[in-house]
N, C-alpha and C. Protein backbone atom coordinates (compact mmCIF):
# COMPACT_ATOMS: atom_id res chain seq x y z
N UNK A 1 -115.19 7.23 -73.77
CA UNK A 1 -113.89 7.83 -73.58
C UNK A 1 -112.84 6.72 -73.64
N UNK A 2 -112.19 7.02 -74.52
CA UNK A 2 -110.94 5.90 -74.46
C UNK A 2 -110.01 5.41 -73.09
N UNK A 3 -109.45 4.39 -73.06
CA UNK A 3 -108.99 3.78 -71.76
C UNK A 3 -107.83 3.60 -71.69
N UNK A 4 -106.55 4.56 -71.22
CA UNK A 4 -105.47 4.28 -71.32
C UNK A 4 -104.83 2.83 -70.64
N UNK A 5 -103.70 2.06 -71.35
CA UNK A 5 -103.20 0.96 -71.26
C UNK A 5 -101.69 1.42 -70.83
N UNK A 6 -101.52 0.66 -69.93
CA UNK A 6 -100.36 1.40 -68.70
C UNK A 6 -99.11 0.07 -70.19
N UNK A 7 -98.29 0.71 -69.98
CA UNK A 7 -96.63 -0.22 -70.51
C UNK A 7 -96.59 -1.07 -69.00
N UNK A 8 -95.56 -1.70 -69.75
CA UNK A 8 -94.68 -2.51 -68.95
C UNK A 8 -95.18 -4.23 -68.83
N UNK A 9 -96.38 -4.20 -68.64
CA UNK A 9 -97.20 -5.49 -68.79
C UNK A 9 -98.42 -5.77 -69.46
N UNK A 10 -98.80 -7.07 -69.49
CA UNK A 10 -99.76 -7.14 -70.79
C UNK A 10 -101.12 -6.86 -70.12
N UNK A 11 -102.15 -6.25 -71.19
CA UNK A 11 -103.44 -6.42 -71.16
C UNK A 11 -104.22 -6.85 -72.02
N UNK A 12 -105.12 -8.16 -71.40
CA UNK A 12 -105.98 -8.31 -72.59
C UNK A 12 -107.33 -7.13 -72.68
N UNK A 13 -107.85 -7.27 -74.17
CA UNK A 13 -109.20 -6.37 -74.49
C UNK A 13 -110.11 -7.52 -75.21
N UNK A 14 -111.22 -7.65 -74.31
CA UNK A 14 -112.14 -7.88 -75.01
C UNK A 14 -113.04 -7.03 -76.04
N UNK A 15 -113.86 -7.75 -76.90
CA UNK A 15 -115.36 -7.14 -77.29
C UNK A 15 -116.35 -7.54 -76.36
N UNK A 16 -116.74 -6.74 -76.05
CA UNK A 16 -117.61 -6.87 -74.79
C UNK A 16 -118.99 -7.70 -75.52
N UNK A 17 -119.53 -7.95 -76.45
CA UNK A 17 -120.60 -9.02 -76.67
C UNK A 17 -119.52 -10.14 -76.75
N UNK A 18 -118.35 -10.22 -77.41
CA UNK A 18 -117.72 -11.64 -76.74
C UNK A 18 -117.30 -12.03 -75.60
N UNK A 19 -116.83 -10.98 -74.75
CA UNK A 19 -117.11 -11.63 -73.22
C UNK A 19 -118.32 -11.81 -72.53
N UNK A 20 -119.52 -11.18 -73.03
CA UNK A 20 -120.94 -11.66 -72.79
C UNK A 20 -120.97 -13.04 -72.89
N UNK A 21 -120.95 -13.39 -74.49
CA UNK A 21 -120.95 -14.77 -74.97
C UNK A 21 -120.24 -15.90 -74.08
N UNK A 22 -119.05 -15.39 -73.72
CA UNK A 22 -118.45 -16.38 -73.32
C UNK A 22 -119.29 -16.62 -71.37
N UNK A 23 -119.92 -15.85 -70.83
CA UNK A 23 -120.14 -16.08 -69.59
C UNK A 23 -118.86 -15.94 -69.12
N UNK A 24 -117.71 -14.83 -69.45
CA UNK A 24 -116.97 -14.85 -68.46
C UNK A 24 -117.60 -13.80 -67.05
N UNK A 25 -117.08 -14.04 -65.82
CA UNK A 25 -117.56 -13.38 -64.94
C UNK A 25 -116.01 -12.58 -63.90
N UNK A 26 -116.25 -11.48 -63.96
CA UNK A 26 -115.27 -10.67 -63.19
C UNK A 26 -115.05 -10.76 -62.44
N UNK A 27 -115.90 -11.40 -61.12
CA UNK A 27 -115.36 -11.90 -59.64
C UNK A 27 -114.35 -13.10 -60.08
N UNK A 28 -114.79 -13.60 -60.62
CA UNK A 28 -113.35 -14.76 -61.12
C UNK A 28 -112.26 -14.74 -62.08
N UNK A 29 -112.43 -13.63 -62.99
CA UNK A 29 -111.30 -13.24 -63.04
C UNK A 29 -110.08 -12.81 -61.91
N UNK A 30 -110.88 -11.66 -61.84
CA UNK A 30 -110.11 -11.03 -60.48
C UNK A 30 -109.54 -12.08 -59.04
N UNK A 31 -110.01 -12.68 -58.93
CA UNK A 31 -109.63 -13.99 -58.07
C UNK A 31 -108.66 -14.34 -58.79
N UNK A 32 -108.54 -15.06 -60.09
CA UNK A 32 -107.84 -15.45 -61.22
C UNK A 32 -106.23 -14.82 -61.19
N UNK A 33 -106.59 -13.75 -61.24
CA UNK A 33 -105.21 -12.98 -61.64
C UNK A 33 -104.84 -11.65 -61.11
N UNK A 34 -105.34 -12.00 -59.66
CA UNK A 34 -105.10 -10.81 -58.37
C UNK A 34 -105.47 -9.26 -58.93
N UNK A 35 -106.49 -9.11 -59.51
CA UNK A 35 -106.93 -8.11 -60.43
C UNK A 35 -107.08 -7.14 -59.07
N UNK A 36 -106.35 -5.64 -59.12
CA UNK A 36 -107.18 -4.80 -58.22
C UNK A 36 -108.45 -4.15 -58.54
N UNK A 37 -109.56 -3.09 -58.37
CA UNK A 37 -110.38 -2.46 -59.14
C UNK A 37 -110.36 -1.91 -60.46
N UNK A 38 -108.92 -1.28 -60.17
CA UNK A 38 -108.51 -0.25 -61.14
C UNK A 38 -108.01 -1.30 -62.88
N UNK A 39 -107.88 -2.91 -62.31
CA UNK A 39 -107.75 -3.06 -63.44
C UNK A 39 -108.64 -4.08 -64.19
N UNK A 40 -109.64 -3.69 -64.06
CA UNK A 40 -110.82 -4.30 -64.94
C UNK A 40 -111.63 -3.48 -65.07
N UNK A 41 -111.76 -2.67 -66.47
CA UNK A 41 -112.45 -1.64 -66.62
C UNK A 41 -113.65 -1.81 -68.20
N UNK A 42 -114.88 -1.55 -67.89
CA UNK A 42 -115.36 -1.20 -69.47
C UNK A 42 -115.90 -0.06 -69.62
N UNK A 43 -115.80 0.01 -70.79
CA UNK A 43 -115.77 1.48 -71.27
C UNK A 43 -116.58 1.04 -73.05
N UNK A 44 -118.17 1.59 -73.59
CA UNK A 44 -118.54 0.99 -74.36
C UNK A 44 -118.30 -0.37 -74.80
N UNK A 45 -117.92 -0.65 -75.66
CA UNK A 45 -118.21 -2.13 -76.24
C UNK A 45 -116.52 -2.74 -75.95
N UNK A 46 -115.98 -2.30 -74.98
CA UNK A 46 -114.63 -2.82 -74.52
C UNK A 46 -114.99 -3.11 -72.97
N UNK A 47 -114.02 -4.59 -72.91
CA UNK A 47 -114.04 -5.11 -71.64
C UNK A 47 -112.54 -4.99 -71.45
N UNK A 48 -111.50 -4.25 -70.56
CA UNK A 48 -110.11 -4.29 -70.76
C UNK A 48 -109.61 -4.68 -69.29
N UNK A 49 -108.85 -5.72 -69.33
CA UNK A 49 -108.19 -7.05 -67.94
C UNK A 49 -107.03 -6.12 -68.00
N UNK A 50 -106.53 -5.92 -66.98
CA UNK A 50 -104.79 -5.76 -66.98
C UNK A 50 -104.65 -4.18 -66.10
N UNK A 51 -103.14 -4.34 -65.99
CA UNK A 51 -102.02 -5.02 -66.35
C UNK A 51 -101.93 -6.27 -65.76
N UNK A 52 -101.66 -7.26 -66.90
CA UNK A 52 -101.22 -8.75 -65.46
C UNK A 52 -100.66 -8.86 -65.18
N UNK A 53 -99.89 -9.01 -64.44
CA UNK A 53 -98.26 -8.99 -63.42
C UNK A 53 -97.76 -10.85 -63.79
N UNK A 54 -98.87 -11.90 -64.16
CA UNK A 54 -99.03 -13.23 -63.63
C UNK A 54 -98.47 -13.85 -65.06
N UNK A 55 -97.34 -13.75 -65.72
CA UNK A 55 -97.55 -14.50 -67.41
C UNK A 55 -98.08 -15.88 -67.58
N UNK A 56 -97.80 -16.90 -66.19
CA UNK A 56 -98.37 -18.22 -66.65
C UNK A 56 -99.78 -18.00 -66.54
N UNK A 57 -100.36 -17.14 -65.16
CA UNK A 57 -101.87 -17.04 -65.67
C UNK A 57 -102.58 -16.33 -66.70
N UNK A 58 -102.11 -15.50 -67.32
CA UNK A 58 -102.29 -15.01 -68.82
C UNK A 58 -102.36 -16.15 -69.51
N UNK A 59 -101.53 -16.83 -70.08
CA UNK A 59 -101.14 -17.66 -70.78
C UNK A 59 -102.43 -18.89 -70.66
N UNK A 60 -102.30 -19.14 -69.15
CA UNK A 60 -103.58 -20.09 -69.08
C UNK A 60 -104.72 -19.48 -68.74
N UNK A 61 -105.39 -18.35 -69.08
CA UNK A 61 -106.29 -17.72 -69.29
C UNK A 61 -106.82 -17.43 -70.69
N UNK A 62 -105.42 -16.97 -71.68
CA UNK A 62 -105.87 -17.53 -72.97
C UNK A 62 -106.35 -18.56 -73.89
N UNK A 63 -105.67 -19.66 -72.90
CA UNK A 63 -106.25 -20.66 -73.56
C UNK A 63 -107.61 -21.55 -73.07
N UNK A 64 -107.82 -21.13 -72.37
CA UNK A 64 -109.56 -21.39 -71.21
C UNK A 64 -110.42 -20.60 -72.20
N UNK A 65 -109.97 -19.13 -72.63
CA UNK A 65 -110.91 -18.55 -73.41
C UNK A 65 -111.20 -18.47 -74.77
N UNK A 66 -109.73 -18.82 -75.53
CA UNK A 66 -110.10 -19.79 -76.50
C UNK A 66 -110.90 -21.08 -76.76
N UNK A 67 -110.88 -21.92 -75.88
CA UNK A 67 -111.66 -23.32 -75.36
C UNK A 67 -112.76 -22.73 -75.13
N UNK A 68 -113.34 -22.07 -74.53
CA UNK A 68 -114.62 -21.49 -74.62
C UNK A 68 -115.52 -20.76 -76.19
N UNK A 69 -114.52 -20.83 -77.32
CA UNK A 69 -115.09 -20.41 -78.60
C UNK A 69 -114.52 -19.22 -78.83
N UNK A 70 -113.92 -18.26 -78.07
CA UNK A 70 -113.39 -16.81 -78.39
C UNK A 70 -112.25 -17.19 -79.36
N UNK A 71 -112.21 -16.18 -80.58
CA UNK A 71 -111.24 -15.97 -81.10
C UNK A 71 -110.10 -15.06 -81.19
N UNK A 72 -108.80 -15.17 -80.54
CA UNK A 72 -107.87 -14.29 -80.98
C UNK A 72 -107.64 -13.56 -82.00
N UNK A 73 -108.30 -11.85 -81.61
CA UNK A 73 -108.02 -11.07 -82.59
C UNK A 73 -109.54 -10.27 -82.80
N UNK A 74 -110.28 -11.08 -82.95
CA UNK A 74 -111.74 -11.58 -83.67
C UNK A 74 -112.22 -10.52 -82.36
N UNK A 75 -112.29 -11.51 -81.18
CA UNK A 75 -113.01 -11.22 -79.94
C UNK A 75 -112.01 -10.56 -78.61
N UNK A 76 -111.06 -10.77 -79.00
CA UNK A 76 -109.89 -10.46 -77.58
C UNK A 76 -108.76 -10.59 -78.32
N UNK A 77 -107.91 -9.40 -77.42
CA UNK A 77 -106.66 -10.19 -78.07
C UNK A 77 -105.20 -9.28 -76.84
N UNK A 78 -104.14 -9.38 -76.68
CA UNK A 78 -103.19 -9.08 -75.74
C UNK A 78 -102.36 -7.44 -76.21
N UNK A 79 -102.75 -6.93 -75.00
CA UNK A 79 -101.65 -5.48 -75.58
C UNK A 79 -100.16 -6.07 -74.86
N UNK A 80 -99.31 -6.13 -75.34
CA UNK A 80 -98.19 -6.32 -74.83
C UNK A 80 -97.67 -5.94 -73.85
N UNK A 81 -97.57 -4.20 -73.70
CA UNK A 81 -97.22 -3.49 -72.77
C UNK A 81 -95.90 -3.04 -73.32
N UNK A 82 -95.35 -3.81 -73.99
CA UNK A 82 -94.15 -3.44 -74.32
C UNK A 82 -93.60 -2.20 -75.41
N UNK A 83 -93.58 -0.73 -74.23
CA UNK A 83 -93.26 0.13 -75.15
C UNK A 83 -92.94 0.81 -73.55
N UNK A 84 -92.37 1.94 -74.33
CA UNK A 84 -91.70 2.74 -73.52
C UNK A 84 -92.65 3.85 -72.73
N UNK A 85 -92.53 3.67 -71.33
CA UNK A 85 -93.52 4.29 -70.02
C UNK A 85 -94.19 6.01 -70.65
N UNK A 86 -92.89 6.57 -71.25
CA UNK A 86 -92.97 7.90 -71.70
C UNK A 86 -94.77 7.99 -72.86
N UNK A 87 -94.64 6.75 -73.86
CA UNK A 87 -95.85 7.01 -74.86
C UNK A 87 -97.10 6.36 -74.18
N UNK A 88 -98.22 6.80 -74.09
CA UNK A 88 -99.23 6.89 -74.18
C UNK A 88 -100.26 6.26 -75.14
N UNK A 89 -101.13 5.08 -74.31
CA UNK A 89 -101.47 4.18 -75.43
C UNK A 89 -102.75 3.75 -74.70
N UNK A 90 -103.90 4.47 -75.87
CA UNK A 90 -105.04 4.63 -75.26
C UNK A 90 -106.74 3.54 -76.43
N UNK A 91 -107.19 3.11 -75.97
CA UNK A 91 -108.41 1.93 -76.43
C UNK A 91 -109.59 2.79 -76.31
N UNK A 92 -110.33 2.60 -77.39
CA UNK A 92 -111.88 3.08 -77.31
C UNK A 92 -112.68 2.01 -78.85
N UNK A 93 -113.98 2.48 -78.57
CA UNK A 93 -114.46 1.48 -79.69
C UNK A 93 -115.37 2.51 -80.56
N UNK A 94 -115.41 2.57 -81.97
CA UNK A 94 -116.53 3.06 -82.48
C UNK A 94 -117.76 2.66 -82.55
């Protein structure tokens, strides 16, 4: 079932065999970037972080997971958030 992505702030989406790969681990995210439950969710072959409230820790979260071999785009990449509260903007994987 697809995973709606709230506006206003960014979320990253993984491919969930590239966050495998990378050994990232969710207790440290969430430590990381004051993650509540509700926002680290997977749903099939999607791993989806957010909303982050934190832009410098985004920022230096992207680049830790780049340094780790992930590629932007490839393996993860940032929903902006930036659209208007009214549209509806929803992630799933085939």
């Amino acid at each position: 079932m697809p995973l709606e992505i709230p506006a206003s702030h960014p979320t990253l989406i993984f491919r969930r065999d590239a966050y495998e790969r990378a050994n990232l681990v969710r207790a440290a995210l969430d430590e990381r970037l004051g993650l509540t439950p509700d926002e680290f969710r997977v749903e099939g072959d999607l791993v989806v972080v957010g909303p982050i409230h934190d832009a410098d820790a985004l920022g230096a979260l992207v680049a830790d997971v780049e340094a780790l071999g992930l590629a932007y785009f490839d393996d993860f990449f940032e929903m902006s958030g930036n659209w208007p509260e009214w549209l509806k903007v929803r992630v799933g994987s085939r």
